[in-house]
C-alpha atoms as a PDB file:
ATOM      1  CA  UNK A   1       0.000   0.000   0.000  1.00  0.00           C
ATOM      2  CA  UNK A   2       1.570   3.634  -1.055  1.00  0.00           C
ATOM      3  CA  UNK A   3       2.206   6.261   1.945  1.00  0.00           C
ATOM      4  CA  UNK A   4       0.796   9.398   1.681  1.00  0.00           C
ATOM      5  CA  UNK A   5       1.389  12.688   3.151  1.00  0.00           C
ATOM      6  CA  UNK A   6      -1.811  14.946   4.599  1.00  0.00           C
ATOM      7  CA  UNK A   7      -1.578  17.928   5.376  1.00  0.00           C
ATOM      8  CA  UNK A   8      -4.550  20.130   7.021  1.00  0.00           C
ATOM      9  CA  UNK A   9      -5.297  22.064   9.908  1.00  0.00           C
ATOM     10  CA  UNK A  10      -8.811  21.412  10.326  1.00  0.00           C
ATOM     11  CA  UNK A  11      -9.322  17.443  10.792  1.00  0.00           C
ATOM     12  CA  UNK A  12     -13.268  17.815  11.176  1.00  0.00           C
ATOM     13  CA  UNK A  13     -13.372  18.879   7.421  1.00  0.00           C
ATOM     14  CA  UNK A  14     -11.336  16.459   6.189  1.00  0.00           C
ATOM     15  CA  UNK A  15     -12.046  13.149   7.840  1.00  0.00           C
ATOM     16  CA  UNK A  16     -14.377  12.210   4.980  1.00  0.00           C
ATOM     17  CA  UNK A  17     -11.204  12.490   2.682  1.00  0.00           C
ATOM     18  CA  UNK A  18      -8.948  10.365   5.212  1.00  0.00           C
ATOM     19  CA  UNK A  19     -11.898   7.711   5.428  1.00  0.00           C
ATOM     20  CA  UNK A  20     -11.998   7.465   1.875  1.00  0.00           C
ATOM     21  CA  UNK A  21      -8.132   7.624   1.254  1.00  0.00           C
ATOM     22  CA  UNK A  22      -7.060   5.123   4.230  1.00  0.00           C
ATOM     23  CA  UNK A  23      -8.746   2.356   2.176  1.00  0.00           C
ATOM     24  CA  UNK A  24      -6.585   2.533  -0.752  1.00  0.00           C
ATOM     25  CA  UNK A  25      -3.609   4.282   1.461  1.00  0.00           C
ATOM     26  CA  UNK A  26      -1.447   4.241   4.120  1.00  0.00           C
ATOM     27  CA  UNK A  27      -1.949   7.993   5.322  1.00  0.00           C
ATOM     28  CA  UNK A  28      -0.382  10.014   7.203  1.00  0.00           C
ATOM     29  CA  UNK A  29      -1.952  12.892   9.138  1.00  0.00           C
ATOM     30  CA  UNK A  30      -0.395  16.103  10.363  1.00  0.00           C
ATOM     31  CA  UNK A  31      -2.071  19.347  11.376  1.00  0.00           C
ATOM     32  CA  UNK A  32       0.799  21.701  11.174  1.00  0.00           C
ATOM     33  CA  UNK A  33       3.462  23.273   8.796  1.00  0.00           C
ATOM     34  CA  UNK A  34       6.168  22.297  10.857  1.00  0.00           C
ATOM     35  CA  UNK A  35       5.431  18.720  11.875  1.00  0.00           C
ATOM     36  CA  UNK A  36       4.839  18.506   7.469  1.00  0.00           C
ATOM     37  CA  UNK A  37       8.334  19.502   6.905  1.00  0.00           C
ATOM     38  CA  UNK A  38       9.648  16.893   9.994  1.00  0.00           C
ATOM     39  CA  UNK A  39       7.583  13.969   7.988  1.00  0.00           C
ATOM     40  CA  UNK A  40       9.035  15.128   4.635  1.00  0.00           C
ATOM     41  CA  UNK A  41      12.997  15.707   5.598  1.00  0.00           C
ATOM     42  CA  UNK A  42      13.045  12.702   7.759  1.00  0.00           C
ATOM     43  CA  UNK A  43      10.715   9.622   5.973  1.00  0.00           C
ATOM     44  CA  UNK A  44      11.246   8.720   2.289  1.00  0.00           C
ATOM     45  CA  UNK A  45       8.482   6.404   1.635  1.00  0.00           C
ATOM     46  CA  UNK A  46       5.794   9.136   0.927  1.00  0.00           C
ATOM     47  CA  UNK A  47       4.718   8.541  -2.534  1.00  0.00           C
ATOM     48  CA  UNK A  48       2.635  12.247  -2.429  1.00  0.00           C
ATOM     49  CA  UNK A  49       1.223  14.666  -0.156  1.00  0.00           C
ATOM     50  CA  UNK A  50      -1.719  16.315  -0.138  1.00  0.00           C
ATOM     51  CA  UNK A  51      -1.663  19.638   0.928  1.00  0.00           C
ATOM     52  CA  UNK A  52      -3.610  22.207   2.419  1.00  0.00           C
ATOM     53  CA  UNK A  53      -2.584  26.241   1.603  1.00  0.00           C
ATOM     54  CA  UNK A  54      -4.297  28.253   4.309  1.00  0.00           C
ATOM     55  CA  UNK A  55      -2.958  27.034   7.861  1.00  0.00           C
ATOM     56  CA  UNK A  56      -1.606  28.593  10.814  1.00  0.00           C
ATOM     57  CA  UNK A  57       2.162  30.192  10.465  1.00  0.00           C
ATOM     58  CA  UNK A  58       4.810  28.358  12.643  1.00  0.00           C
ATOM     59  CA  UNK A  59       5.166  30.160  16.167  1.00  0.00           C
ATOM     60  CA  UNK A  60       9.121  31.241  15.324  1.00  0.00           C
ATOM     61  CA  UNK A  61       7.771  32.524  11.768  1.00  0.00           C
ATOM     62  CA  UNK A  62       7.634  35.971  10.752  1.00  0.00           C
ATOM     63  CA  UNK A  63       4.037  36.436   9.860  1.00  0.00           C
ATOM     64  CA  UNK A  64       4.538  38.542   7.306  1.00  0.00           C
ATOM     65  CA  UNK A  65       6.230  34.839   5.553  1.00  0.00           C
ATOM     66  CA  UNK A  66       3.617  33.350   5.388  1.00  0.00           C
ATOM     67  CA  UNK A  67       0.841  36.589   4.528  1.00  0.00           C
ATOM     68  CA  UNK A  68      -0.705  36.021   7.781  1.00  0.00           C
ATOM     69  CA  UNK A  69      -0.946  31.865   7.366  1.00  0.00           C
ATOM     70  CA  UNK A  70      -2.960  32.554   4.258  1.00  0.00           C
ATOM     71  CA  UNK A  71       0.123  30.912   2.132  1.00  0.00           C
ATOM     72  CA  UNK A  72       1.334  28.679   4.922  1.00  0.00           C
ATOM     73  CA  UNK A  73       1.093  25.640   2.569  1.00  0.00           C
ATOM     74  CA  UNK A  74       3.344  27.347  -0.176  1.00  0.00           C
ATOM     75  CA  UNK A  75       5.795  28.486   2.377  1.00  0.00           C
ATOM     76  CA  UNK A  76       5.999  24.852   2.905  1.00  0.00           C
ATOM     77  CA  UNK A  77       6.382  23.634  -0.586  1.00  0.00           C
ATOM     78  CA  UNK A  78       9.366  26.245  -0.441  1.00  0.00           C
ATOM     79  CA  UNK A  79      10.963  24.645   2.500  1.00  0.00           C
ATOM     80  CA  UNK A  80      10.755  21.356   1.062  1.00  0.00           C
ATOM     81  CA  UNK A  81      11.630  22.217  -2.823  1.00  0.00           C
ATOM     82  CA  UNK A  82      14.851  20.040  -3.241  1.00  0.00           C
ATOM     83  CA  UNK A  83      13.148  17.351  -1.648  1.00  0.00           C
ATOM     84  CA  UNK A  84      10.229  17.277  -3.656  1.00  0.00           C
ATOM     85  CA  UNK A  85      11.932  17.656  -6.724  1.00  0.00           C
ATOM     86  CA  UNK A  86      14.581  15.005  -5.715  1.00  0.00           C
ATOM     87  CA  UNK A  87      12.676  11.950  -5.068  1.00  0.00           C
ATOM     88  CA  UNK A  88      10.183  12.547  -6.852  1.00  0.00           C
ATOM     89  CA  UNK A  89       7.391  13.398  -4.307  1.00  0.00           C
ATOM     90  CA  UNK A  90       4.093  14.889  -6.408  1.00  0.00           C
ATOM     91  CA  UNK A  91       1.730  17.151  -4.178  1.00  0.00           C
ATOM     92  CA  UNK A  92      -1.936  17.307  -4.435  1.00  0.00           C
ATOM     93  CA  UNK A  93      -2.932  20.937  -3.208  1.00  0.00           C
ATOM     94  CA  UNK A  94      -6.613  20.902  -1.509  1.00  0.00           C
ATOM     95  CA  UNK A  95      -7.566  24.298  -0.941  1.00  0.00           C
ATOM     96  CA  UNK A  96     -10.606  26.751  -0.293  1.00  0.00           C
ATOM     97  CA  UNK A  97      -8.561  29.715  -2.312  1.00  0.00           C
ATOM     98  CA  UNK A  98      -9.114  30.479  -5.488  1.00  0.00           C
ATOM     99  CA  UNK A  99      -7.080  27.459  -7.856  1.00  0.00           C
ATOM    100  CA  UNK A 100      -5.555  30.360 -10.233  1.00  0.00           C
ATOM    101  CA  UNK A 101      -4.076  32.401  -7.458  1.00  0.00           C
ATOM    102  CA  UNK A 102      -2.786  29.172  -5.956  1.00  0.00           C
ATOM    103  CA  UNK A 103      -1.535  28.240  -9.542  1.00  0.00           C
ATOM    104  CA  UNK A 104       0.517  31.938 -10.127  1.00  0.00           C
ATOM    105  CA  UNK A 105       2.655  31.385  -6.632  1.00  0.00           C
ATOM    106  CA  UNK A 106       3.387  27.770  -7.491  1.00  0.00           C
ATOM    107  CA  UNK A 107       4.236  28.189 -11.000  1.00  0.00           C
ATOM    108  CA  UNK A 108       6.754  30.974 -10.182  1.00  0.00           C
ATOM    109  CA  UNK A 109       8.583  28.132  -7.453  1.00  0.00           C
ATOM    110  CA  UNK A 110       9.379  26.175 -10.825  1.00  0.00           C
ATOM    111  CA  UNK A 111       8.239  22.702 -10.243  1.00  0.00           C
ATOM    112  CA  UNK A 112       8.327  20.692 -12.861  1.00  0.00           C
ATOM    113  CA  UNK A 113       5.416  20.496 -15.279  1.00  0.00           C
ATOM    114  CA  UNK A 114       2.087  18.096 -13.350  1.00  0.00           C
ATOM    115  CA  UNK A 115       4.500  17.469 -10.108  1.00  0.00           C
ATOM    116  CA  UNK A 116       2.076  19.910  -8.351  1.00  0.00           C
ATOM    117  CA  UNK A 117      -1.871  19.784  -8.690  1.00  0.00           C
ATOM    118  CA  UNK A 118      -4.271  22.226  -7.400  1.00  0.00           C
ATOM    119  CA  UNK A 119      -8.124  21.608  -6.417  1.00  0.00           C
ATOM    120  CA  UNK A 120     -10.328  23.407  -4.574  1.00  0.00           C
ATOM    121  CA  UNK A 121     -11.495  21.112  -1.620  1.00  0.00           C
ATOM    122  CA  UNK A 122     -15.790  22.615  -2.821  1.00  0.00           C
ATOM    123  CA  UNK A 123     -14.928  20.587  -6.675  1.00  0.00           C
ATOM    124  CA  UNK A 124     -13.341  17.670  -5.269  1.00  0.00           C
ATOM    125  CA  UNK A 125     -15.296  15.080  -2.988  1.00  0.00           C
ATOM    126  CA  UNK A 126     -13.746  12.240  -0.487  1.00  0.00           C
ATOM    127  CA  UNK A 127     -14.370   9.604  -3.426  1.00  0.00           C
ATOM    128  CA  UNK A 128     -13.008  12.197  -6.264  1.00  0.00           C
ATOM    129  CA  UNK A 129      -9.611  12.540  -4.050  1.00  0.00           C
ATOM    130  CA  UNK A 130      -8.036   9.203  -3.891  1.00  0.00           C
ATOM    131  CA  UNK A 131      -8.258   8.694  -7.828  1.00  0.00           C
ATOM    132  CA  UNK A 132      -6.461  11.831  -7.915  1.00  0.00           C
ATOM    133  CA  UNK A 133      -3.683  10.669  -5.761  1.00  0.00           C
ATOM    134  CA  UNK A 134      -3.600   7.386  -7.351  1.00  0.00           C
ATOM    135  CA  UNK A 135      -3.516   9.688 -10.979  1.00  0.00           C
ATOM    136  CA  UNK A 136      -0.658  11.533  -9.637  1.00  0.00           C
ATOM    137  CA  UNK A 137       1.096   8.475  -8.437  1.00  0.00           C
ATOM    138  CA  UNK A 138       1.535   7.098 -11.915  1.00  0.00           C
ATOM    139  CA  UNK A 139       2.371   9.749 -14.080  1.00  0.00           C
ATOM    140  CA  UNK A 140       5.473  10.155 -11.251  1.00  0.00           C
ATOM    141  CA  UNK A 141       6.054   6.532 -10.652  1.00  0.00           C
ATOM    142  CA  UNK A 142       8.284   5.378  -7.424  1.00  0.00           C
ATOM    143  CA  UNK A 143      12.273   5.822  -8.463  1.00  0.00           C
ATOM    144  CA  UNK A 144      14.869   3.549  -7.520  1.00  0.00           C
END
């Protein structure tokens, strides 16, 4: 079973996503920006994360980094950049923010092309999101 990566603040939205994606995943759950980057530096057998953009800054964060916690999640994708472009590691980004302001920030971090997908959590159900990991998972297939 793959290992993913999910990242959200508010667990009482998302459970119907984890129910769903814990029967074709092993899943991960973390609730903060900081205990993300932890899981990403320090275990290798994520196959993707899904992400979440508008979170709570870290406490030793400038606010101002993260425009108040409303880009938490792409301060995060910046922390982790060599990582995720290394191994590969694709990133689903579930959001309530607008997909083509989303789309503007992460295009200008240089990801390479379909490594990072953006959907706004109101278009994509709990039964829509695990063929869209499992999509993600094979155009970047595991590396050796």
């Amino acid at each position: 079973m793959e290992k993913i990566l999910f990242i959200d603040d508010e667990p009482e939205y998302i459970d119907p996503y984890l129910d769903e994606l814990e029967k074709t995943f092993r899943v991960v759950f973390c609730q903060s920006a900081m205990e993300s980057i932890q899981w990403i530096r320090q275990d290798d057998t994520f196959r993707a994360v899904v992400l979440d953009i508008q979170m709570p800054a870290p406490k030793d964060l400038s606010p101002s980094s993260t425009n108040n916690g409303v880009d938490t999640g792409l301060w995060v994708l910046r922390e982790v950049y060599n990582i995720i472009v290394e191994r590969p590691l694709p990133v689903i980004i579930l959001t309530n923010r607008r997909s083509d302001a989303v789309e503007v920030s992460v295009h200008k971090m240089g990801f390479p092309e379909q490594m990072i997908e953006i959907h706004q959590k109101i278009n994509t159900s709990n039964k829509k999101l695990p063929r869209l990991v499992d999509a993600i998972l094979h155009r970047w297939p595991k590396s050796d």
